[in-house]
Protein backbone atom coordinates (compact mmCIF):
# COMPACT_ATOMS: atom_id res chain seq x y z
CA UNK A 1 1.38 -8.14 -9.11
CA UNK A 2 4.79 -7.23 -10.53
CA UNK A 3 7.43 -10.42 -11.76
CA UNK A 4 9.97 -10.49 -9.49
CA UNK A 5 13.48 -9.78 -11.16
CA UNK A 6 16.43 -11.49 -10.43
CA UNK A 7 18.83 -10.49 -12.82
CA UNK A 8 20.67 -6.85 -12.09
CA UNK A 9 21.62 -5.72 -15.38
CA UNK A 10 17.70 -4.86 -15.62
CA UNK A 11 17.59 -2.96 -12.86
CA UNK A 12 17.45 0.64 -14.31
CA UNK A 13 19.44 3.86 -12.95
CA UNK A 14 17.81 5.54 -10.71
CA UNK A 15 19.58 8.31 -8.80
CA UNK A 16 17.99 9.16 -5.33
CA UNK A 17 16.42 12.33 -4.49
CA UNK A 18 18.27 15.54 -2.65
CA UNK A 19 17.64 14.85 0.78
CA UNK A 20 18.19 18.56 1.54
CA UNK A 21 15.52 19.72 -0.98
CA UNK A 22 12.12 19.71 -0.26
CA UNK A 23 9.09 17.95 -2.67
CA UNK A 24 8.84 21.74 -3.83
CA UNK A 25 12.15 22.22 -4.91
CA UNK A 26 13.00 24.46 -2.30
CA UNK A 27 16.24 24.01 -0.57
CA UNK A 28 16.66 23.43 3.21
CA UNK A 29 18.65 25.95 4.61
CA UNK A 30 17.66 25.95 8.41
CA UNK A 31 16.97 23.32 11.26
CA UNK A 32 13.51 24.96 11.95
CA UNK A 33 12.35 24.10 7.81
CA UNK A 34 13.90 20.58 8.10
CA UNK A 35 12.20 19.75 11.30
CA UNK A 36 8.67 21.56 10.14
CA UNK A 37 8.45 20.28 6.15
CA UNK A 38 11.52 18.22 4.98
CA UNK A 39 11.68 15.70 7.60
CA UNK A 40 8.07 14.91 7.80
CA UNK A 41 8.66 14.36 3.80
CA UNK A 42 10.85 11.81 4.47
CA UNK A 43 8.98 10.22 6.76
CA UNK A 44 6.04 9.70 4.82
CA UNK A 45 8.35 8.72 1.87
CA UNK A 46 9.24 6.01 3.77
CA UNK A 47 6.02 4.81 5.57
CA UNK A 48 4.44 5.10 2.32
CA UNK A 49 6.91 3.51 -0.38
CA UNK A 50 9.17 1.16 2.10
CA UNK A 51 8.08 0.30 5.61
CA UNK A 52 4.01 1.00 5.59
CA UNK A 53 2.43 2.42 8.64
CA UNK A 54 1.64 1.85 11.87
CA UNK A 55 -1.94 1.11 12.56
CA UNK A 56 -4.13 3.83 14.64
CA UNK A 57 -5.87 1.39 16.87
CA UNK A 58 -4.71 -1.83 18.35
CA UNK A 59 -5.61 -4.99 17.11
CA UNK A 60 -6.72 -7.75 19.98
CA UNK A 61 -4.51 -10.50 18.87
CA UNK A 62 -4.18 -13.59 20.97
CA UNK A 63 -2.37 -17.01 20.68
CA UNK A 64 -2.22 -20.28 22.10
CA UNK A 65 1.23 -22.08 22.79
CA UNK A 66 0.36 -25.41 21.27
CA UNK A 67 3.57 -27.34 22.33
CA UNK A 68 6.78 -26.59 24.00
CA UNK A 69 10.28 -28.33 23.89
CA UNK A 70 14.28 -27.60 24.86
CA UNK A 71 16.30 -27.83 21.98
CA UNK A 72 20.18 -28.95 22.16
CA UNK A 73 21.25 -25.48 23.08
CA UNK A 74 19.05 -25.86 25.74
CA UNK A 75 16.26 -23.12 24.28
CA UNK A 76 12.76 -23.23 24.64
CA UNK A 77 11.17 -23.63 21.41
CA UNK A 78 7.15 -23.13 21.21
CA UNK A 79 4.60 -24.18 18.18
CA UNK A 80 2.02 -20.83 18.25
CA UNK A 81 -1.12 -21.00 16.55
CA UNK A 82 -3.35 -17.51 16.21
């Protein structure tokens, strides 16, 4: 498990990546090659490194609401438990 850094000036430089060049160096030059390779790049870039993906098959979750109350804004507030 990495430290977790709160102090900037040990961040390093990083410079981010061409979005308009693909992971082998070729250049995008058309909507057809962004839509077919570069985009899907992306995508996985960022399910993989950032967001994380979406599972295949649904999970059966359930919950019971355990207590419920109005708070002064007159909300309903609920106490879940899985």
């Amino acid at each position: 498990m990495r430290a977790t850094n709160y102090n900037e000036d040990k961040v390093p430089i990083y410079t981010l990546p061409d979005p308009l060049t693909c992971n082998n160096g070729i250049k995008v030059t058309t909507v057809k090659q962004w839509k077919k390779q570069r985009r899907p790049e992306i995508m996985e870039l960022s399910a993989s490194q950032e967001y994380g993906r979406t599972l295949e098959e649904k999970i059966d979750a359930k919950h019971e609401t355990l207590s419920e109350r109005v708070d002064t804004n007159k909300r309903r507030l609920k106490n879940f438990q899985k």
